[in-house]
C-alpha atoms as a PDB file:
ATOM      1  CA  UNK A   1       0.000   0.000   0.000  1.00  0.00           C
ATOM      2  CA  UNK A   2       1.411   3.181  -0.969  1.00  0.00           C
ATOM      3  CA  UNK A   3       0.906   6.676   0.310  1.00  0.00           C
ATOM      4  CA  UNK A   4       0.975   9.976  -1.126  1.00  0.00           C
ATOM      5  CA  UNK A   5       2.717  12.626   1.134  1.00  0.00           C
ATOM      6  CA  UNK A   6       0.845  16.120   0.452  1.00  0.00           C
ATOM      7  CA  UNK A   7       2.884  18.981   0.420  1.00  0.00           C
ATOM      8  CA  UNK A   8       1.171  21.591   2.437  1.00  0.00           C
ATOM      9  CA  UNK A   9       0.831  24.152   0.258  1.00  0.00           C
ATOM     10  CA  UNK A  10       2.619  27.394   1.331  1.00  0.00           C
ATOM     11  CA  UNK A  11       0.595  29.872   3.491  1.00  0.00           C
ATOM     12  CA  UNK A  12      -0.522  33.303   1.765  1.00  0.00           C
ATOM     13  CA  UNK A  13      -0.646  36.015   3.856  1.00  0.00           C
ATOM     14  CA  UNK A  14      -4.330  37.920   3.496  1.00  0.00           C
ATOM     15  CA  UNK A  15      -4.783  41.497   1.927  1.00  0.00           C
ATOM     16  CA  UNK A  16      -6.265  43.870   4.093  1.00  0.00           C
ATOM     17  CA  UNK A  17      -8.974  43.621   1.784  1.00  0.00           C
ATOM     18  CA  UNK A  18      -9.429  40.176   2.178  1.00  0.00           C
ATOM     19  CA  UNK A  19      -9.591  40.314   6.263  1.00  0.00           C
ATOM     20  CA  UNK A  20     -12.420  42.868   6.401  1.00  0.00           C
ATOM     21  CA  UNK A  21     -14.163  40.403   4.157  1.00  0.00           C
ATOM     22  CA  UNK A  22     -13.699  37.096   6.155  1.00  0.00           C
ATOM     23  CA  UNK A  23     -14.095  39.267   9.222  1.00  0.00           C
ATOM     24  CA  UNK A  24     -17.771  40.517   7.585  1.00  0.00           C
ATOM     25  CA  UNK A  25     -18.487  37.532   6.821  1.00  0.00           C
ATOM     26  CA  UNK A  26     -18.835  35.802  10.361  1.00  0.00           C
ATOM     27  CA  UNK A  27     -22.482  36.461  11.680  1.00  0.00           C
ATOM     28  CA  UNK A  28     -20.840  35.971  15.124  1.00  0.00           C
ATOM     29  CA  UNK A  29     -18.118  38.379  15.256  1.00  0.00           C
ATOM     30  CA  UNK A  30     -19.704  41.404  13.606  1.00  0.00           C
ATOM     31  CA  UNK A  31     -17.947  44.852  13.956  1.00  0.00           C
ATOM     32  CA  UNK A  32     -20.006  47.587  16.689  1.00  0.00           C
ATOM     33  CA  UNK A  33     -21.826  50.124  15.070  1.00  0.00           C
ATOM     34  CA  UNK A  34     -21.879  53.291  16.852  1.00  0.00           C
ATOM     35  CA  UNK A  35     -24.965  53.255  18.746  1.00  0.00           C
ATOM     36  CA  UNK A  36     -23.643  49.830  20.404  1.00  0.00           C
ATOM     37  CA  UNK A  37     -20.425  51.699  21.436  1.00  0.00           C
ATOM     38  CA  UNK A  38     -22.612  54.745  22.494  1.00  0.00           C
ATOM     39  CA  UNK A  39     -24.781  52.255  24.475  1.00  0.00           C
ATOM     40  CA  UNK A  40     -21.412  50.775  26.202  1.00  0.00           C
ATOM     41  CA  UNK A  41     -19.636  52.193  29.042  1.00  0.00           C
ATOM     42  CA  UNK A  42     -16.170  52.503  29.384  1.00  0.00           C
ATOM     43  CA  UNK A  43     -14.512  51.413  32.848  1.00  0.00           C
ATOM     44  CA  UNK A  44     -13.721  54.278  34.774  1.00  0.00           C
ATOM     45  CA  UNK A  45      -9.903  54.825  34.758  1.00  0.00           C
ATOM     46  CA  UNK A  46     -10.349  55.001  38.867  1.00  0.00           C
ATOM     47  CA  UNK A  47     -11.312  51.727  38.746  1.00  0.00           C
ATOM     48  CA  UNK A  48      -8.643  50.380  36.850  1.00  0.00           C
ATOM     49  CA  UNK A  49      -5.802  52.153  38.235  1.00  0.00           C
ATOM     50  CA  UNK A  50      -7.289  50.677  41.885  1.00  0.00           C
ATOM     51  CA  UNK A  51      -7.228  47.385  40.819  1.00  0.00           C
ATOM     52  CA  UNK A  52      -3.952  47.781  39.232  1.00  0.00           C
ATOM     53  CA  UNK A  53      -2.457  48.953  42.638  1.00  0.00           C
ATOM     54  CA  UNK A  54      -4.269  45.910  44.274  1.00  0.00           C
ATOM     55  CA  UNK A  55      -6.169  48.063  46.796  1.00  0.00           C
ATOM     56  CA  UNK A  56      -9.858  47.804  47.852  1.00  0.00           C
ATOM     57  CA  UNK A  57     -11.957  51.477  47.486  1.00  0.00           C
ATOM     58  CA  UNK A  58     -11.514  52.129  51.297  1.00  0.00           C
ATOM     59  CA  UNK A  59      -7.714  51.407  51.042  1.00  0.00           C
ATOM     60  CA  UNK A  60      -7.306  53.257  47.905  1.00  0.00           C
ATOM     61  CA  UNK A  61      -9.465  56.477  48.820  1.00  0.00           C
ATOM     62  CA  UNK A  62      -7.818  57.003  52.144  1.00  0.00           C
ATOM     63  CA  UNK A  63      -4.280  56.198  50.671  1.00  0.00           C
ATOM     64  CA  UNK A  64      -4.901  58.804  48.535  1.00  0.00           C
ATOM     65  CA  UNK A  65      -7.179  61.394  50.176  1.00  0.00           C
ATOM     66  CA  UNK A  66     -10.391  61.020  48.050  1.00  0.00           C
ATOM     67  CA  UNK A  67     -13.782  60.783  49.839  1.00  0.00           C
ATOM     68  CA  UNK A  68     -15.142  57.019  49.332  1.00  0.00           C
ATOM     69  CA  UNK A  69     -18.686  58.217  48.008  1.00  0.00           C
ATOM     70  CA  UNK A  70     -16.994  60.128  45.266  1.00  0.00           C
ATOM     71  CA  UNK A  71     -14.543  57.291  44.608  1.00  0.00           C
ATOM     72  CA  UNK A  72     -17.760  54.790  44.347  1.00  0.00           C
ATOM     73  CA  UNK A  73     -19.613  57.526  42.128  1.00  0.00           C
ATOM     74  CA  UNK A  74     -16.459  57.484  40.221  1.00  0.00           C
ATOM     75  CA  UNK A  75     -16.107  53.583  39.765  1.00  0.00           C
ATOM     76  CA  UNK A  76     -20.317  53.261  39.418  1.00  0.00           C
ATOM     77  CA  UNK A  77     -20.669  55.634  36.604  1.00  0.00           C
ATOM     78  CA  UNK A  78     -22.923  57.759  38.911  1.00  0.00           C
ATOM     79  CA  UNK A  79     -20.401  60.898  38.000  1.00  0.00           C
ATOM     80  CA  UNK A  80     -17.079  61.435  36.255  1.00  0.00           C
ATOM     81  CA  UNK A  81     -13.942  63.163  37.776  1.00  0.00           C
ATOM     82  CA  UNK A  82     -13.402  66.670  36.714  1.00  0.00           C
ATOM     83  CA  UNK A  83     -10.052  67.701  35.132  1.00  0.00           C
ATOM     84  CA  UNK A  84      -8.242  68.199  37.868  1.00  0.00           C
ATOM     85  CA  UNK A  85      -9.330  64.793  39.677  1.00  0.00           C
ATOM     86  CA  UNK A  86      -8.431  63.248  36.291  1.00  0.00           C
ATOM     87  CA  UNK A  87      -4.717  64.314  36.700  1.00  0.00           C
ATOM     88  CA  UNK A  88      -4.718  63.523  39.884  1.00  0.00           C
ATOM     89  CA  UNK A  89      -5.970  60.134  38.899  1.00  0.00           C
ATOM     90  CA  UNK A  90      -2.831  60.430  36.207  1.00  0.00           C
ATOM     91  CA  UNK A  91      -0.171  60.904  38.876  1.00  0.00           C
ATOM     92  CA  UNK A  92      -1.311  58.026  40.839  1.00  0.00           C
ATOM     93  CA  UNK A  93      -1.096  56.048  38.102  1.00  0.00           C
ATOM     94  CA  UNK A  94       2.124  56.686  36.812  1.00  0.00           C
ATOM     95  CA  UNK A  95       3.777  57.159  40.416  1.00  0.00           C
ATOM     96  CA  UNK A  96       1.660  55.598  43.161  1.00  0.00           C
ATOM     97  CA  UNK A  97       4.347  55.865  45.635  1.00  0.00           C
ATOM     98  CA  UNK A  98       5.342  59.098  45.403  1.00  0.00           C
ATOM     99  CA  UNK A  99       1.864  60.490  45.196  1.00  0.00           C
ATOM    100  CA  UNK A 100       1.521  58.728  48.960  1.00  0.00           C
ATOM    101  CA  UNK A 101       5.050  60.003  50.290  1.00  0.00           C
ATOM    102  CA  UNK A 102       3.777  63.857  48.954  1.00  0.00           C
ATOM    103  CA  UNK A 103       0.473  63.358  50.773  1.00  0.00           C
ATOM    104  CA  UNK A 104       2.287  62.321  54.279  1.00  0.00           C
ATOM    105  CA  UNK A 105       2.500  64.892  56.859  1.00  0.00           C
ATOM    106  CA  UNK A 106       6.370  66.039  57.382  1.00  0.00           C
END
């Protein structure tokens, strides 16, 4: 009995073209429209830089000097940090530490 070996033929990279087509194609995996990302909500960067840091809201809002009800409101979508709470938010996130040592009483 003899076998035939196939050759896998060699792969061929899709045109961008071709990838919006397949990815059109699946009924299951079809692209938002802009009502369904209107209808989303985003996670609240509070959120996310709390979990990051590991901390629970009570550890991270007195770490960090931020009342708890406006942290929740924050994290709940109930209200959205003003531009100066949204730097803040910034420098926690990029230096945690040093946003705690600046807040400790000399």
């Amino acid at each position: 009995m003899t076998t035939l070996r196939e050759t896998p033929s060699p792969l061929r990279p899709m045109t961008p073209v071709e990838i919006e087509a397949a990815a059109r194609a699946d009924l299951d995996a079809q692209p938002l429209s802009a009502a369904d990302l209107k209808r989303m909500k985003r996670t609240p960067q509070a959120k996310i830089i709390r979990r990051a840091l590991g901390l629970t809201q009570e550890e991270f809002a007195g770490r960090y000097d931020i009342p708890l009800g406006t942290l929740r409101d924050w994290e709940q979508g109930r209200s959205e940090p003003d531009q100066p709470a949204r730097a803040y938010l910034t420098a926690i996130a990029r230096d945690p530490e040093g946003v705690q040592r600046a807040l400790q009483p000399t």
